[in-house]
N, C-alpha and C. Protein backbone atom coordinates (compact mmCIF):
# COMPACT_ATOMS: atom_id res chain seq x y z
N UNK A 1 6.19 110.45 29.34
CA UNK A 1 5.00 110.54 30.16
C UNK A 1 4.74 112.02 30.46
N UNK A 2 3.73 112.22 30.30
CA UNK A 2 3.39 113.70 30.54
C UNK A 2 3.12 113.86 31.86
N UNK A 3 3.11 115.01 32.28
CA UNK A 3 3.27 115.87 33.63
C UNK A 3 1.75 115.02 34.63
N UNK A 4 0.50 115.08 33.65
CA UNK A 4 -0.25 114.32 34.43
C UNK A 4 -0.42 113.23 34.39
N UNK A 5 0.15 112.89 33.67
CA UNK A 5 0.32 111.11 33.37
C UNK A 5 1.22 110.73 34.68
N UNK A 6 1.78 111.45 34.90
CA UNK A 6 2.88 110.98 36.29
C UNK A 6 2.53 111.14 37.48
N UNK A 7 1.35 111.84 37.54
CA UNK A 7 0.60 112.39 38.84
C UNK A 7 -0.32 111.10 38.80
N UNK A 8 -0.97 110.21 37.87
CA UNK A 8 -1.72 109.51 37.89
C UNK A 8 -0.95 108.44 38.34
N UNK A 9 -0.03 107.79 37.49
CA UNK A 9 1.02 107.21 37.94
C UNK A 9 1.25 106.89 39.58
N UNK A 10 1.67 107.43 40.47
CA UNK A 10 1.72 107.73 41.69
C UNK A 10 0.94 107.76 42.32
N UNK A 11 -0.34 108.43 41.85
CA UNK A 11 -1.61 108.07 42.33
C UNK A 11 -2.13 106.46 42.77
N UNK A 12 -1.88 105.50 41.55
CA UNK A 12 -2.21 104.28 41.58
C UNK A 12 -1.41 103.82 42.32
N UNK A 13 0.13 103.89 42.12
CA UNK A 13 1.06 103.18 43.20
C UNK A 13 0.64 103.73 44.89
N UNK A 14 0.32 104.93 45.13
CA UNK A 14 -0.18 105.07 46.53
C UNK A 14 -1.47 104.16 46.46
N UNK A 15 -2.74 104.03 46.07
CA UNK A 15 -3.77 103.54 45.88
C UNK A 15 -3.38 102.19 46.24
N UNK A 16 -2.78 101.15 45.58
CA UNK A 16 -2.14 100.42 45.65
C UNK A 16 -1.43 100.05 47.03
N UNK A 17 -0.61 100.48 47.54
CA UNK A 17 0.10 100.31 48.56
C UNK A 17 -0.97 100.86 50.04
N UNK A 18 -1.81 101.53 49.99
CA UNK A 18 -2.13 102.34 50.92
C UNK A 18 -3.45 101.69 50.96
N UNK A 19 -4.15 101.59 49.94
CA UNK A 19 -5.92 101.00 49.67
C UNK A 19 -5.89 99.61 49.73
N UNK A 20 -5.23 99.34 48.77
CA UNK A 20 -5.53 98.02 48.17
C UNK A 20 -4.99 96.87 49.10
N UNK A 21 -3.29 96.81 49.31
CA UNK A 21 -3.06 96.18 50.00
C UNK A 21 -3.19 94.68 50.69
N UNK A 22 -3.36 93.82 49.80
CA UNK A 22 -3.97 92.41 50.12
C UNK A 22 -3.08 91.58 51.20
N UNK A 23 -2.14 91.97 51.06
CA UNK A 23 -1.05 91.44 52.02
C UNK A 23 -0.81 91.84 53.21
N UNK A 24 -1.12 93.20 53.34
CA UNK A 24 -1.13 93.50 54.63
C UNK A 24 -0.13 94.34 55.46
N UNK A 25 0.98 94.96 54.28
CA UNK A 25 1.96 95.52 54.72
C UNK A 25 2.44 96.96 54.65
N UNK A 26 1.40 97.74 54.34
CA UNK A 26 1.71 99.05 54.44
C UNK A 26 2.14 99.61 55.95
N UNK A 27 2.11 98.67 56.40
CA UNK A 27 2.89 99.41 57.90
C UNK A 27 4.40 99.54 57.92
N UNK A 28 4.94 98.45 57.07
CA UNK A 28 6.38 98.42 57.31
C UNK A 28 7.23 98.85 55.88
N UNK A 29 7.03 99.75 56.08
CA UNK A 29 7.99 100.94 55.01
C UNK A 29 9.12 100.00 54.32
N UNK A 30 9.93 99.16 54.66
CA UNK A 30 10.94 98.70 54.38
C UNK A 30 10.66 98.04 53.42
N UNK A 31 9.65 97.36 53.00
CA UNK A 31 8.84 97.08 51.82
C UNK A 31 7.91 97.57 50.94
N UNK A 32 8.14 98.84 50.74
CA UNK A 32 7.25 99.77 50.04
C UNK A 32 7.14 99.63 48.62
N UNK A 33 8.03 98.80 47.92
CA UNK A 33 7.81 98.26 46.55
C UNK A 33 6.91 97.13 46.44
N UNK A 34 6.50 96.80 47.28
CA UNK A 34 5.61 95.56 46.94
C UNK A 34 4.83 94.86 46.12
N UNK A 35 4.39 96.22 45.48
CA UNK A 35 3.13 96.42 44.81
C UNK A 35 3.63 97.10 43.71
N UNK A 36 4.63 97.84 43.55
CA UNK A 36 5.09 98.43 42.85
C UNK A 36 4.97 97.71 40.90
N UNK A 37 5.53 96.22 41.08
CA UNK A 37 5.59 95.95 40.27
C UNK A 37 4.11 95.41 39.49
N UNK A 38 3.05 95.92 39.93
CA UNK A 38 1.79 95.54 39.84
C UNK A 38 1.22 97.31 38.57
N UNK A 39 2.04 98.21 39.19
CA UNK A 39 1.62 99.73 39.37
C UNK A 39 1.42 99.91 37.75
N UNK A 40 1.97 99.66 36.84
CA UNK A 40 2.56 99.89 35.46
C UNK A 40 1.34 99.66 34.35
N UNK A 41 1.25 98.26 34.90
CA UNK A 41 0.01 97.52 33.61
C UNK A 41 -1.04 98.34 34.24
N UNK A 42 -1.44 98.38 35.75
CA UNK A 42 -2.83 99.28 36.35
C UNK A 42 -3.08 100.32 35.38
N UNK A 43 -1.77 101.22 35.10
CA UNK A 43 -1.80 102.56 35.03
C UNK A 43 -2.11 102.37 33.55
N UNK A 44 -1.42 101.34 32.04
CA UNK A 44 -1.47 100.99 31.02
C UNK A 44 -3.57 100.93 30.92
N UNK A 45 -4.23 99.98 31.94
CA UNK A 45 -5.53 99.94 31.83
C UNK A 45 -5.81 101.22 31.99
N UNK A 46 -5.45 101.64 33.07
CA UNK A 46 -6.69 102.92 33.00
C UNK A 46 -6.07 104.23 32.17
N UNK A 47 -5.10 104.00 31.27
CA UNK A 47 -5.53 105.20 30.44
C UNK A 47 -6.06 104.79 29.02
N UNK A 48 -5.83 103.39 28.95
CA UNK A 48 -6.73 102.53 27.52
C UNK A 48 -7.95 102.85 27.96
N UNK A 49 -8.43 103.15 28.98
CA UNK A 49 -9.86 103.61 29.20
C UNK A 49 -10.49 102.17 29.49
N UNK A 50 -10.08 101.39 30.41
CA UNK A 50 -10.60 100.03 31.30
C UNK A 50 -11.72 100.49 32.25
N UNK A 51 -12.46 99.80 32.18
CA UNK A 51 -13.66 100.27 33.00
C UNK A 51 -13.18 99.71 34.68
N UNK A 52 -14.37 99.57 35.80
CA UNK A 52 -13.90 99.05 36.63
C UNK A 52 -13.71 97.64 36.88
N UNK A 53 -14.48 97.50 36.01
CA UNK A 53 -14.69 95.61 35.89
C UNK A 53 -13.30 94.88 35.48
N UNK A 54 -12.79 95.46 34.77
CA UNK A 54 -11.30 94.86 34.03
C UNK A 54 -10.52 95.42 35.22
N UNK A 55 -10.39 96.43 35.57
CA UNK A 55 -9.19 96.88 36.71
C UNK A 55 -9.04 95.75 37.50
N UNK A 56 -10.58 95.54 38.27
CA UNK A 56 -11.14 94.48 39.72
C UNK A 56 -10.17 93.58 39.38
N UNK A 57 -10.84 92.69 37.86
CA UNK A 57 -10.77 91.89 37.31
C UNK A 57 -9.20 90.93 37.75
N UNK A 58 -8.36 92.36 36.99
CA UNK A 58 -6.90 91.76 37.26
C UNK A 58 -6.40 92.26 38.88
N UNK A 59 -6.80 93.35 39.64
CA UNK A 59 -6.43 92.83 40.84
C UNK A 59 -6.64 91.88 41.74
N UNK A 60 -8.09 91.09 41.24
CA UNK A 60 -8.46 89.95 41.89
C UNK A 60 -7.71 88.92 41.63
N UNK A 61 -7.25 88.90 39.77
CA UNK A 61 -6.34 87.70 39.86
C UNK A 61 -5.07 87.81 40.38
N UNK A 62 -4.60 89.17 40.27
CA UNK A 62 -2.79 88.86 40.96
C UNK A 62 -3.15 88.43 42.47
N UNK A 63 -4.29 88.89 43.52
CA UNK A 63 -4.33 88.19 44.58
C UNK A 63 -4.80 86.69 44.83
N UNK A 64 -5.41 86.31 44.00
CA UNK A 64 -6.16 84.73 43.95
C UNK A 64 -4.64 83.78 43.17
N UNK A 65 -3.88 84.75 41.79
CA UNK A 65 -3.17 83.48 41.21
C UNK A 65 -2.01 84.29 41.50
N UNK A 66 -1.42 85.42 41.22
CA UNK A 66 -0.28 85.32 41.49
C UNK A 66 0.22 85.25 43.14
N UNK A 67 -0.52 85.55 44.42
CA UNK A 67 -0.57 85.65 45.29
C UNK A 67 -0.96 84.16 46.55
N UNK A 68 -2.06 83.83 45.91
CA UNK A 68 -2.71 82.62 46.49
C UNK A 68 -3.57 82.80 47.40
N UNK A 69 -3.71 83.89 47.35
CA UNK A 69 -5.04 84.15 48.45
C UNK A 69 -6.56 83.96 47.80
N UNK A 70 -7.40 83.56 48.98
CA UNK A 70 -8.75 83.81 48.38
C UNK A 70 -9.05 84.76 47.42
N UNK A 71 -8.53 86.13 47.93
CA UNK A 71 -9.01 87.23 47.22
C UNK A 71 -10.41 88.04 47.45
N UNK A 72 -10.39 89.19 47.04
CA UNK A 72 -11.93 89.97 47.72
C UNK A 72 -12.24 90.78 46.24
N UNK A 73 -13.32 89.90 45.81
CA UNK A 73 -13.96 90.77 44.64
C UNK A 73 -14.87 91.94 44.66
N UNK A 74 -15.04 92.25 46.04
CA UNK A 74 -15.72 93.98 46.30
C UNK A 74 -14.89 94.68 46.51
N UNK A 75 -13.85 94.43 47.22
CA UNK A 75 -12.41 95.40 47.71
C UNK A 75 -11.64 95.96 46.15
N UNK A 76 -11.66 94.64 45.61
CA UNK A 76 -10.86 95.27 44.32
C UNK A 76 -11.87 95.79 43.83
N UNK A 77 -12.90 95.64 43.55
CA UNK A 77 -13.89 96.81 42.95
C UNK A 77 -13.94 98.28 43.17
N UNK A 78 -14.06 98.05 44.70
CA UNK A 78 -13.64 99.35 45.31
C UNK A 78 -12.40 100.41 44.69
N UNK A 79 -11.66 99.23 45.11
CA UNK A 79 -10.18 100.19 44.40
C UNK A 79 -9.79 100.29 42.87
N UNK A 80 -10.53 99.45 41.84
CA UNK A 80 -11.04 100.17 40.66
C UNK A 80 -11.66 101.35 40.82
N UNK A 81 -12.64 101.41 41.44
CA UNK A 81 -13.40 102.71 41.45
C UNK A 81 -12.45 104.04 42.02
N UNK A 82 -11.75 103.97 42.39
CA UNK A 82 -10.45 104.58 43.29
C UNK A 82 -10.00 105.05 42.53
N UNK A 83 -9.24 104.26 41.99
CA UNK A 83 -8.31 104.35 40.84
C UNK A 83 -8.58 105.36 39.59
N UNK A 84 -10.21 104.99 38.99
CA UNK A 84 -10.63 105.78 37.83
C UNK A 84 -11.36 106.91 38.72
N UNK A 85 -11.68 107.26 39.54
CA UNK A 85 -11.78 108.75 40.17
C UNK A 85 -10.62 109.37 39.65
N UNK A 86 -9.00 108.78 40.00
CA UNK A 86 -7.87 109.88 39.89
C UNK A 86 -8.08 110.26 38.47
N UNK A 87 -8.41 109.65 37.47
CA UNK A 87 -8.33 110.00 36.09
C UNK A 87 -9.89 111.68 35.95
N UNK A 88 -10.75 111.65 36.68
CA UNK A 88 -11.73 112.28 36.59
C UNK A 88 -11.06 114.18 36.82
């Protein structure tokens, strides 16, 4: 991984933990991987060059199927759009 590839990297996992957050737990540090295992494939889309629609796409489903929540299809939009800023 290259030097900015790892800055992006980190980028999404903060994004992630700090933005996105569907669960609700960025307050309690003791669980700061939470999301972590979400961080990898994010980062795989957005350097295949995923637009925001595919990012949303799959953060809506890990919160609707892998999660079970309703889910918020503007929030994850949002944080697509988040996300491909860091690449800009």
């Amino acid at each position: 991984m290259t030097e900015k590839e790892k800055i992006l990297y980190r980028a999404i996992d903060e994004i992630l933990w700090k933005d996105w957050d569907p669960i609700g737990l960025n307050d309690i540090e003791e669980v700061r991987d939470e999301y972590q295992g979400y961080t990898s494939h994010i980062f795989s889309l957005t350097i295949q060059g995923a637009d925001k629609i595919k990012i949303a796409k799959y953060l809506y489903e890990i919160e609707t199927v892998n999660m079970g929540m309703n889910g918020n299809k503007i929030h994850c939009e949002q944080i697509a759009e988040k996300i491909l800023k860091q690449v800009e």
